[in-house]
Protein backbone atom coordinates (compact mmCIF):
# COMPACT_ATOMS: atom_id res chain seq x y z
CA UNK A 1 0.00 0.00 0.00
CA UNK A 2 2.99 2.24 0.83
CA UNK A 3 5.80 1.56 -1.65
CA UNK A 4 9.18 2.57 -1.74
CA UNK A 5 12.51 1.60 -2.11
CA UNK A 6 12.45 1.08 1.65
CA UNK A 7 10.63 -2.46 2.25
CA UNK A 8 8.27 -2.27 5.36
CA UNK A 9 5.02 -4.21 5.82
CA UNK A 10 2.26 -2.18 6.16
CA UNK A 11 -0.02 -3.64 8.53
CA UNK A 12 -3.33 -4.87 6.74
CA UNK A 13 -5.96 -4.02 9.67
CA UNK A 14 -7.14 -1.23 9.23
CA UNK A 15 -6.57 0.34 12.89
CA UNK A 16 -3.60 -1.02 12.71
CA UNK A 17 -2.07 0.41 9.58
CA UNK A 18 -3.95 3.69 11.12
CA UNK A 19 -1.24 4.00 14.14
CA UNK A 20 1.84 3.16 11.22
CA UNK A 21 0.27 5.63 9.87
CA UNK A 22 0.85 8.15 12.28
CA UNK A 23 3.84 7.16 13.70
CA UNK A 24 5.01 7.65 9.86
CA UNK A 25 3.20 11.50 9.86
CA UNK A 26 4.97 11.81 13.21
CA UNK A 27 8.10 10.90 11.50
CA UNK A 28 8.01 12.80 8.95
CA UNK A 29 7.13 15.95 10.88
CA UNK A 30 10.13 15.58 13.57
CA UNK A 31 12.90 14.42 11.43
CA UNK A 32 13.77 11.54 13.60
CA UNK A 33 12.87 8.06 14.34
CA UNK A 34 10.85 6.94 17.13
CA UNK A 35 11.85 4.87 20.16
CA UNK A 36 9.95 1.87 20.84
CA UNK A 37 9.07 1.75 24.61
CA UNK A 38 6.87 -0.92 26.94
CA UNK A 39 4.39 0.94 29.47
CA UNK A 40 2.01 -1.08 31.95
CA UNK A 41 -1.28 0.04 33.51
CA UNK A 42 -3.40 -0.01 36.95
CA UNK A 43 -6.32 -1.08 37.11
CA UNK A 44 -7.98 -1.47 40.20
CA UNK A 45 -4.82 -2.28 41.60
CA UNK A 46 -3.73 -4.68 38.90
CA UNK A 47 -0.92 -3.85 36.71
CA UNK A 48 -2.02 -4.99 33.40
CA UNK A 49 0.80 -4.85 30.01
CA UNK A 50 2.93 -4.71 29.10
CA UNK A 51 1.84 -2.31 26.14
CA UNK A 52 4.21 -1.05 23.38
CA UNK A 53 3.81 3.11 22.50
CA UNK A 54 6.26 4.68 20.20
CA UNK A 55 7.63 7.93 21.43
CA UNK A 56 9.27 10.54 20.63
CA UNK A 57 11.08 13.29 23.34
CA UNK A 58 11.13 16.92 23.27
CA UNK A 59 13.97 18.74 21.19
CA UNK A 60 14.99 22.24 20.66
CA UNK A 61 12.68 22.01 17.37
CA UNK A 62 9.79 20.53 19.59
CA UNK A 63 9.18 21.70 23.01
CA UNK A 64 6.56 18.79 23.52
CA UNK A 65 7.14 15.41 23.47
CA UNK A 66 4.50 13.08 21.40
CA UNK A 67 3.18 9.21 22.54
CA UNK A 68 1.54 7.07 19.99
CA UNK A 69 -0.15 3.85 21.59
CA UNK A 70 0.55 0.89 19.47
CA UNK A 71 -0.79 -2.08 22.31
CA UNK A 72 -0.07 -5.50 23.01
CA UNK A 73 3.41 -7.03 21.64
CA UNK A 74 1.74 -9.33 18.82
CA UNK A 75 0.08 -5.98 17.03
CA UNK A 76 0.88 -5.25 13.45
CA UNK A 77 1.78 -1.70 14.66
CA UNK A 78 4.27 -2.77 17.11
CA UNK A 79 6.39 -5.24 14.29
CA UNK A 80 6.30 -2.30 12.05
CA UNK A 81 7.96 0.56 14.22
CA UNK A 82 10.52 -2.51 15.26
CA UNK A 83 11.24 -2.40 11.98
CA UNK A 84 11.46 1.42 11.55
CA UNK A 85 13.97 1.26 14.39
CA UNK A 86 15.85 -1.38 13.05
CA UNK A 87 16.02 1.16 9.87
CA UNK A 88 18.81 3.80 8.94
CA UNK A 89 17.17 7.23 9.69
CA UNK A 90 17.14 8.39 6.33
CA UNK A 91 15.55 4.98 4.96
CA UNK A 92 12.75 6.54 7.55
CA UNK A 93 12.91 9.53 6.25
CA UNK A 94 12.36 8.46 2.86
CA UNK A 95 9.17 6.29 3.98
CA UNK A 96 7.29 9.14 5.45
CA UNK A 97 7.75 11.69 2.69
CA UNK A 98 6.42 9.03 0.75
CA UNK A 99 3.56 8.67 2.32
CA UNK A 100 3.26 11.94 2.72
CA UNK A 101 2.95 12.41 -1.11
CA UNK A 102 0.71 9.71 -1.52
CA UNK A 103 -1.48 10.25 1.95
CA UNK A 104 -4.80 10.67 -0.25
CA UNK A 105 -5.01 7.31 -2.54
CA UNK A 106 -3.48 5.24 0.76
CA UNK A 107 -6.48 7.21 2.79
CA UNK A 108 -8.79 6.30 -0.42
CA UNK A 109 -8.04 3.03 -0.27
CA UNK A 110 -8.44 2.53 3.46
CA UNK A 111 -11.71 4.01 2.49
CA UNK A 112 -13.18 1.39 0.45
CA UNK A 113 -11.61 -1.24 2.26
CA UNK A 114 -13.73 -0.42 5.60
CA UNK A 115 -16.82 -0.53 3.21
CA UNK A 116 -17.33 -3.88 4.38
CA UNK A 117 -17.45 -3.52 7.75
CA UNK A 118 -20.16 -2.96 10.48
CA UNK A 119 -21.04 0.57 10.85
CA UNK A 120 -19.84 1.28 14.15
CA UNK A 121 -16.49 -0.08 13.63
CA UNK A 122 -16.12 1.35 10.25
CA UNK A 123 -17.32 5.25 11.80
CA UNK A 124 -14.38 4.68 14.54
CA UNK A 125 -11.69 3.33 11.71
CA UNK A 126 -12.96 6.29 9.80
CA UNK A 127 -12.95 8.81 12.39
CA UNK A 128 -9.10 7.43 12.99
CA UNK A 129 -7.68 7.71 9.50
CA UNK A 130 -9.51 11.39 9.31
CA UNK A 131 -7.96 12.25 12.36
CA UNK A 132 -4.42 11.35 10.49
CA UNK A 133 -5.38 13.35 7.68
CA UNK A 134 -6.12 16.73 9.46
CA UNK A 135 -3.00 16.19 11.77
CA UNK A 136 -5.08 15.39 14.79
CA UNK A 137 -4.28 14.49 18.14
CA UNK A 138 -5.84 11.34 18.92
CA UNK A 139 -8.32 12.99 21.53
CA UNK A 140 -9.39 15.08 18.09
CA UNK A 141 -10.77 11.66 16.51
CA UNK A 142 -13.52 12.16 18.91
CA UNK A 143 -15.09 15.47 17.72
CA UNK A 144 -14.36 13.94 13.88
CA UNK A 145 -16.13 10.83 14.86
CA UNK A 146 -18.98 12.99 16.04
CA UNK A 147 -19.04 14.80 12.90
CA UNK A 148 -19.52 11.24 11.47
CA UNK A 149 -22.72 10.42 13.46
CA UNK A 150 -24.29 13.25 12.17
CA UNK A 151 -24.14 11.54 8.64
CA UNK A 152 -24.99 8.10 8.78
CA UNK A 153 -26.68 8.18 5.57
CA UNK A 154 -24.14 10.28 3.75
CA UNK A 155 -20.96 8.67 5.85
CA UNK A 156 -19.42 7.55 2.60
CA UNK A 157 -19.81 10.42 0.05
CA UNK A 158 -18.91 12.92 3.09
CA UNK A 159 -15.34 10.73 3.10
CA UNK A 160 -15.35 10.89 -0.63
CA UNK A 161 -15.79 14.71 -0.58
CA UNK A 162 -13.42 15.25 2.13
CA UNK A 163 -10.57 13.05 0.81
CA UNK A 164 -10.96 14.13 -2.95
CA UNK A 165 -8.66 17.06 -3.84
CA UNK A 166 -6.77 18.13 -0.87
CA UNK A 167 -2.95 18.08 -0.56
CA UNK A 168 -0.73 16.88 2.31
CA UNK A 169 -0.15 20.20 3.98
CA UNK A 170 -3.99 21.33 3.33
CA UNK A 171 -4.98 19.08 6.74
CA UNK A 172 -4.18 21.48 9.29
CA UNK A 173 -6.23 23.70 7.70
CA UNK A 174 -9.00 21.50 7.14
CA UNK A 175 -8.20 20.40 11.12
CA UNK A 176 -9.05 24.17 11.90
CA UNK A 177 -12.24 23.82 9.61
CA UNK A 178 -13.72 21.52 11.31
CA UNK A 179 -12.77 22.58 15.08
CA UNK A 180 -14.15 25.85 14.28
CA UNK A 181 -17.58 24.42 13.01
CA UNK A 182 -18.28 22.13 15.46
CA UNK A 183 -21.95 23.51 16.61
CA UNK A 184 -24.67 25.15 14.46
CA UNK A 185 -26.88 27.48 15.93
CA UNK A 186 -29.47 24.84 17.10
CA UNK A 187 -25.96 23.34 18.90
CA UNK A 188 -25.66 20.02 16.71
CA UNK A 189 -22.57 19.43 14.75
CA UNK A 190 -22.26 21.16 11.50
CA UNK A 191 -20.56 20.33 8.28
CA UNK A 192 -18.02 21.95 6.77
CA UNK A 193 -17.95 22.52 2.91
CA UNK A 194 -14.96 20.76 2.44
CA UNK A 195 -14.49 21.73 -1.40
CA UNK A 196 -15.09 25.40 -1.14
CA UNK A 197 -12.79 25.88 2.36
CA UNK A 198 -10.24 23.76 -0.24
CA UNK A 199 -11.19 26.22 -3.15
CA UNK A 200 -10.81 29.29 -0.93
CA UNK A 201 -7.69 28.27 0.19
CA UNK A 202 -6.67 27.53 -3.06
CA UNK A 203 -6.94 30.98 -3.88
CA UNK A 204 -5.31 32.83 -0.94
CA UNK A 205 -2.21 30.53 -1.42
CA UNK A 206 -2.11 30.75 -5.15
């Protein structure tokens, strides 16, 4: 799905290839590999894990540190960032401006491959890989995913609309977009014209 002339399985889940996904976007934004680090939980006074997260530190370019959960050791997720780490840094490198350039067909595709899927778990996988697009925090997936339920009908051509003619660096704009828009005036979620915001930035940018 992501081809270079580095050679790294892509997980095929689709949550899964969601979080190699990011931690590729994250890659690509910091310049540097992540480390791949075990955490544990408590729960109720049980100490469940261990759990895998790859993580990045703060730097002089990046005064906040970033965490992307990848879960249990046999995940797709957690193979794939052992073999980012395993990986020169500029074999990385190359990976994520790859998918950078390519971010809407691999999105597209994701796209019809949830088709398939029961509604609820396709909305959350959705929500996810939206979230990715507009450079999102995870906690953002939530207010996308709301967005979402507002459309149940329309779920699929919204995605279509959304994903159709934006470039890479177009998503935090489109991230703004949709922050900004969250409640109409009778305080449900509204929907933002994806194609004219693109066409209107289109033409302040040139």
């Amino acid at each position: 799905m992501v081809e270079s002339r580095v050679h790294v399985p892509i997980p095929s889940d689709p949550v899964e290839r969601i979080r190699a996904l990011r931690v590729l976007r994250e890659v690509h934004r910091r310049g540097r590999k992540p480390s791949l680090e075990v955490t544990y939980r408590t729960v109720n006074g049980s100490t469940c894990g261990p759990y895998y997260v790859a993580r990045w530190r703060r730097d002089p370019r990046h005064k906040r540190g970033r965490t992307l959960y990848l879960g249990k050791p046999e995940n797709e997720s957690v193979r794939f960032v052992e073999r980012l780490v395993s990986l020169d840094r500029e074999e990385v490198l190359e990976l994520a401006r790859h998918l950078m350039r390519n971010l809407r067909s691999v999105l597209r595709t994701l796209l019809a491959e949830v088709s398939d899927l029961p509604y609820k778990k396709a909305r959350r996988v959705l929500a996810r890989g939206l979230a990715l697009a507009f450079d999102a925090r995870p906690a953002n997936s939530t207010r996308i995913r709301d967005v979402l339920e507002e459309l149940p009908d329309r779920l699929e051509s919204f995605l279509v609309r959304t994903l159709g003619g934006w470039p890479a660096h177009y998503s935090a704009h489109l991230n703004k977009i949709i922050r900004s828009r969250r409640k109409s005036i009778d305080g449900k979620h509204e929907t933002p014209d994806v194609l004219l915001e693109l066409e209107r930035w289109r033409l302040q940018h040139g």
